[in-house]
C-alpha atoms as a PDB file:
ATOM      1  CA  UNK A   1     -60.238-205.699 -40.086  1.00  0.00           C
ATOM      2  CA  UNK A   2     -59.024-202.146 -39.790  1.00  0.00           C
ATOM      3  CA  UNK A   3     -56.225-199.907 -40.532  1.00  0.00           C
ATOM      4  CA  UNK A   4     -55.087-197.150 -39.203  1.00  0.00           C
ATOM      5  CA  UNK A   5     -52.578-195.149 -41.284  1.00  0.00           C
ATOM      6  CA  UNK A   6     -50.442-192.411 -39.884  1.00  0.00           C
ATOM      7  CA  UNK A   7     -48.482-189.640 -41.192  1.00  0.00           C
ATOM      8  CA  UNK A   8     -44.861-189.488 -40.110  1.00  0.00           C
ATOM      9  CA  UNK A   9     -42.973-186.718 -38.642  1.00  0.00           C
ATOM     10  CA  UNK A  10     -41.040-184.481 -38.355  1.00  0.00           C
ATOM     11  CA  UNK A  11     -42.692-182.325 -41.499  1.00  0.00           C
ATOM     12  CA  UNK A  12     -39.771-181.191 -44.224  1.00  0.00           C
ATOM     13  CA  UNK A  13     -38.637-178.130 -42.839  1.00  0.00           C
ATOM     14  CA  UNK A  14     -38.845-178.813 -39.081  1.00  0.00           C
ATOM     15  CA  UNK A  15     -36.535-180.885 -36.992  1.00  0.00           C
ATOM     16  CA  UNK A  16     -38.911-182.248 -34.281  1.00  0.00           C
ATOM     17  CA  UNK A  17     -42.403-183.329 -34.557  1.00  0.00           C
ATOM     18  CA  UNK A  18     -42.949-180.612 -31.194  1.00  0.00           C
ATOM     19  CA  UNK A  19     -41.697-178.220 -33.093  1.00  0.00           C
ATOM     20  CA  UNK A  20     -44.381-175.710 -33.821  1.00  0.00           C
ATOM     21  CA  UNK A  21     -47.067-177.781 -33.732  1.00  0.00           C
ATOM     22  CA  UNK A  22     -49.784-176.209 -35.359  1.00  0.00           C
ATOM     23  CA  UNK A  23     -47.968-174.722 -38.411  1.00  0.00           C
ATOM     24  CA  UNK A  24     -46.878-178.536 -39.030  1.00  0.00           C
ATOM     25  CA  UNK A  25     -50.524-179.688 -38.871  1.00  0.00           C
ATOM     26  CA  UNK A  26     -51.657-177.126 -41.412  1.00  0.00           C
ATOM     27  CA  UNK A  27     -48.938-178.384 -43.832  1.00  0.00           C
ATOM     28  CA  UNK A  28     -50.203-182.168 -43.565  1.00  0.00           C
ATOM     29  CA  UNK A  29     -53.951-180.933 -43.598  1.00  0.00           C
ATOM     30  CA  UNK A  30     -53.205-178.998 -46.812  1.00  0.00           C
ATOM     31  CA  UNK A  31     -51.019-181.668 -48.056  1.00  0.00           C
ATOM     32  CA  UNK A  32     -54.277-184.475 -47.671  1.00  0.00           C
ATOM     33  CA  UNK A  33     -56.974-181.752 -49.209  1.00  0.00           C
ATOM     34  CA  UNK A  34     -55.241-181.015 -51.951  1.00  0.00           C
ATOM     35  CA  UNK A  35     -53.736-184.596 -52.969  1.00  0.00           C
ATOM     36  CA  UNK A  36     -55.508-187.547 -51.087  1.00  0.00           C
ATOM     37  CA  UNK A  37     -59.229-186.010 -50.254  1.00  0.00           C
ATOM     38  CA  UNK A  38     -61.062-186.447 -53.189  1.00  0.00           C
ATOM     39  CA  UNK A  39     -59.540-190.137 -53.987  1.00  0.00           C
ATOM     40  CA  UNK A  40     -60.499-190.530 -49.747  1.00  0.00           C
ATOM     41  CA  UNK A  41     -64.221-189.392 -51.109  1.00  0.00           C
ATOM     42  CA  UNK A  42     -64.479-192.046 -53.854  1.00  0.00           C
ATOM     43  CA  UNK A  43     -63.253-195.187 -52.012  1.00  0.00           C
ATOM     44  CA  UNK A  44     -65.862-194.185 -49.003  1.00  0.00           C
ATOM     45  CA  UNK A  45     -68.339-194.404 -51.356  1.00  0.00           C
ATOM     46  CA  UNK A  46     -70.569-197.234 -50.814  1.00  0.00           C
ATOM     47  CA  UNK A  47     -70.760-197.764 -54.530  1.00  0.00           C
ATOM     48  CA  UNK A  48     -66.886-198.260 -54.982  1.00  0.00           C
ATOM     49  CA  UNK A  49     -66.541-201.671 -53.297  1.00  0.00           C
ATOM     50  CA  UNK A  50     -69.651-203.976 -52.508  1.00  0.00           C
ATOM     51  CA  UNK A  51     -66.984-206.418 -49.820  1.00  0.00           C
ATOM     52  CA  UNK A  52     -65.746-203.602 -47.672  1.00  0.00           C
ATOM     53  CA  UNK A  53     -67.113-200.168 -46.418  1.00  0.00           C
ATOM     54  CA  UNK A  54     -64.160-197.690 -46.443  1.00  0.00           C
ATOM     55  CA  UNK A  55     -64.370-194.628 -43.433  1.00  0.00           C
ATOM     56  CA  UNK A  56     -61.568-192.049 -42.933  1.00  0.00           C
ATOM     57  CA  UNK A  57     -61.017-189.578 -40.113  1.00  0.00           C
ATOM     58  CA  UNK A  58     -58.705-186.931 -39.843  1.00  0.00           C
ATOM     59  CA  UNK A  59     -59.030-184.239 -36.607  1.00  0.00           C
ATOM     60  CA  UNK A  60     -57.312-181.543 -39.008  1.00  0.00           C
ATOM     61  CA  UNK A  61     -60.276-182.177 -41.293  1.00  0.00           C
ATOM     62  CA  UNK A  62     -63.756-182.166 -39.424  1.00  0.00           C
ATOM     63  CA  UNK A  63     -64.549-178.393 -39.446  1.00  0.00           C
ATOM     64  CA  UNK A  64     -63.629-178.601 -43.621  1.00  0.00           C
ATOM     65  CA  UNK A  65     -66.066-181.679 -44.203  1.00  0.00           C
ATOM     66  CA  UNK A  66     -68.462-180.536 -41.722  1.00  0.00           C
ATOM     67  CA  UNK A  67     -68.864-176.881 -43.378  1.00  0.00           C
ATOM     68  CA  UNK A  68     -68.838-178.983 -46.862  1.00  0.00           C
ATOM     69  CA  UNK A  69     -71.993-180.933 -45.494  1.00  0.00           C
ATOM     70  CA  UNK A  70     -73.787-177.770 -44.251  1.00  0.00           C
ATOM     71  CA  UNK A  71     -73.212-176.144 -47.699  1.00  0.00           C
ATOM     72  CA  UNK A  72     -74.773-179.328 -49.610  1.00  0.00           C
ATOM     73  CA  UNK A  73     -78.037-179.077 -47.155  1.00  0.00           C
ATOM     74  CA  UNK A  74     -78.116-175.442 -47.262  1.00  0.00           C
ATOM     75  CA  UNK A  75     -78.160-175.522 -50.772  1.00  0.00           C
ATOM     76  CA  UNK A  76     -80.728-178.878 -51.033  1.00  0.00           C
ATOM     77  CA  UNK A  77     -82.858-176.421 -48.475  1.00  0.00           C
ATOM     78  CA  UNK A  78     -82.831-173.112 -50.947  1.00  0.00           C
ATOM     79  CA  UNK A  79     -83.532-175.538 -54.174  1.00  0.00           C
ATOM     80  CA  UNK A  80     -86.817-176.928 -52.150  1.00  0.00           C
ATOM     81  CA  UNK A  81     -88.060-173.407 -51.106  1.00  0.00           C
ATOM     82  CA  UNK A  82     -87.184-172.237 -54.699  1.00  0.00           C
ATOM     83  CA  UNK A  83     -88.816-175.252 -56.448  1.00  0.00           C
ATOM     84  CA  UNK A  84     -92.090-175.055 -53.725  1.00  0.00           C
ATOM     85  CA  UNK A  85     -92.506-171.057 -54.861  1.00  0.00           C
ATOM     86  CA  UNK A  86     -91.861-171.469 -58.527  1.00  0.00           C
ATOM     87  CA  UNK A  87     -94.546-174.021 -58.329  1.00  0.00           C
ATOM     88  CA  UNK A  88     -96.645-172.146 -56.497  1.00  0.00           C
ATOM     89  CA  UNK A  89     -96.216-169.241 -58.941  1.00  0.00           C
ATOM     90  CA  UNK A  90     -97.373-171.317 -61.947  1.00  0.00           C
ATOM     91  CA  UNK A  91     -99.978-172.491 -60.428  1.00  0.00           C
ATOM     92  CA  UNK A  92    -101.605-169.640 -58.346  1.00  0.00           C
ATOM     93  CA  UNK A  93    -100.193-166.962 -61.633  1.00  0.00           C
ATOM     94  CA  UNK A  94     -99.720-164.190 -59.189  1.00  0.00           C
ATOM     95  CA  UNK A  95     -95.778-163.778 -58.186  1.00  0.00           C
ATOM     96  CA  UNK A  96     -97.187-162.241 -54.607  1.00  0.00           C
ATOM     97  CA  UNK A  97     -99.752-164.631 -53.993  1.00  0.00           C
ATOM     98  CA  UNK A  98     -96.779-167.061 -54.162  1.00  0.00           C
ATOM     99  CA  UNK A  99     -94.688-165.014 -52.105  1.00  0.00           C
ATOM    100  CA  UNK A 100     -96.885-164.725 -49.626  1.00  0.00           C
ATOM    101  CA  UNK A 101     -97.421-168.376 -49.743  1.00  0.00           C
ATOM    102  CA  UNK A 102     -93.986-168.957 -49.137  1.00  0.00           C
ATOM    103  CA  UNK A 103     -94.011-166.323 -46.224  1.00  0.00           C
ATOM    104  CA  UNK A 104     -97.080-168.297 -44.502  1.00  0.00           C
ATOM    105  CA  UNK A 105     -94.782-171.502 -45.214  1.00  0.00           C
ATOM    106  CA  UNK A 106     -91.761-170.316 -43.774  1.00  0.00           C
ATOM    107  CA  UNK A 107     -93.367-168.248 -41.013  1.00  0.00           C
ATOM    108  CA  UNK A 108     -95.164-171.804 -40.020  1.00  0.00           C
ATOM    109  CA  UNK A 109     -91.878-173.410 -39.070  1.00  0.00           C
ATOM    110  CA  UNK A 110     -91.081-171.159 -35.782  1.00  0.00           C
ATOM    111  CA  UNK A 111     -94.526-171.299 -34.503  1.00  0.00           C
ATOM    112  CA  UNK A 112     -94.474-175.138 -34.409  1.00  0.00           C
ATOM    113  CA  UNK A 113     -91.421-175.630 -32.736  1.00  0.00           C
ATOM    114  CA  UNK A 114     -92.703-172.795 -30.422  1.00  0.00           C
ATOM    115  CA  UNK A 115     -96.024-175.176 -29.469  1.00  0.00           C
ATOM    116  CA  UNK A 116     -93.556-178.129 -29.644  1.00  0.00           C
ATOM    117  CA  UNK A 117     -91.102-177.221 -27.201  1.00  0.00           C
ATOM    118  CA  UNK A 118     -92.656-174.520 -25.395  1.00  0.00           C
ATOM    119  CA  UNK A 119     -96.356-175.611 -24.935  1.00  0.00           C
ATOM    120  CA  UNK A 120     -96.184-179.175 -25.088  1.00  0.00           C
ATOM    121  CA  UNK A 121     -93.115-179.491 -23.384  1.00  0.00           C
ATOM    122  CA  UNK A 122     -91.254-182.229 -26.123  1.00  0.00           C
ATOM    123  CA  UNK A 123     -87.900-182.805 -25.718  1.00  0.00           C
ATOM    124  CA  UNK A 124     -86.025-183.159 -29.449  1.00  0.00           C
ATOM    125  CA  UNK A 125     -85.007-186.302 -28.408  1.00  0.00           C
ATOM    126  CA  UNK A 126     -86.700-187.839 -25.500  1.00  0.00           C
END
């Protein structure tokens, strides 16, 4: 089954729900993030209920989750390249041999997509 919960309206200080839209949107959006969000996070958890799968979706809140993803796989990105040149560093025992490692490493990644979309011709997802 599903449920769709909505916030009523007019917000406190307005008299229409029309009434200046936007500013009455923030209010709510602020109003979830700071008070509902993180008890939102822990009941979509798959680990919180093993007889229902909980989802929410909020317009107001997609650009603040999405940038919230991209932080956690930017930062899961930097720890990789990190942990790959610390390695490297230990094990070659020259701090520029391991930079330059990590140069030839990271310099790889734009000349393969280069032969895989512009030589070969492969579509990302055809």
């Amino acid at each position: 089954s599903r449920t769709l919960l909505q916030f009523g309206g007019p917000v406190a200080g307005f008299n229409r729900t029309d009434e200046d839209k936007s500013d009455q949107e923030k209010i709510v959006k602020d109003y979830v993030l700071d008070n509902l969000y993180d008890e939102m996070e822990q009941v979509a958890k798959k680990s919180h209920s093993k007889e229902t799968n909980t989802y929410y979706f909020m317009g107001a809140l997609i650009f603040d989750v999405f940038i919230q993803i991209l932080i956690a796989d930017a930062l899961k990105a930097i720890a990789s390249v990190l942990l790959v040149f610390l390695y490297l560093w230990y094990m070659l025992g020259s701090l520029f041999l391991a930079a330059v490692g990590m140069a030839e490493i990271l310099l790889s990644l734009p000349c393969a997509w280069f032969l895989f979309r512009g030589i070969f011709q492969i579509g990302y997802f055809s």
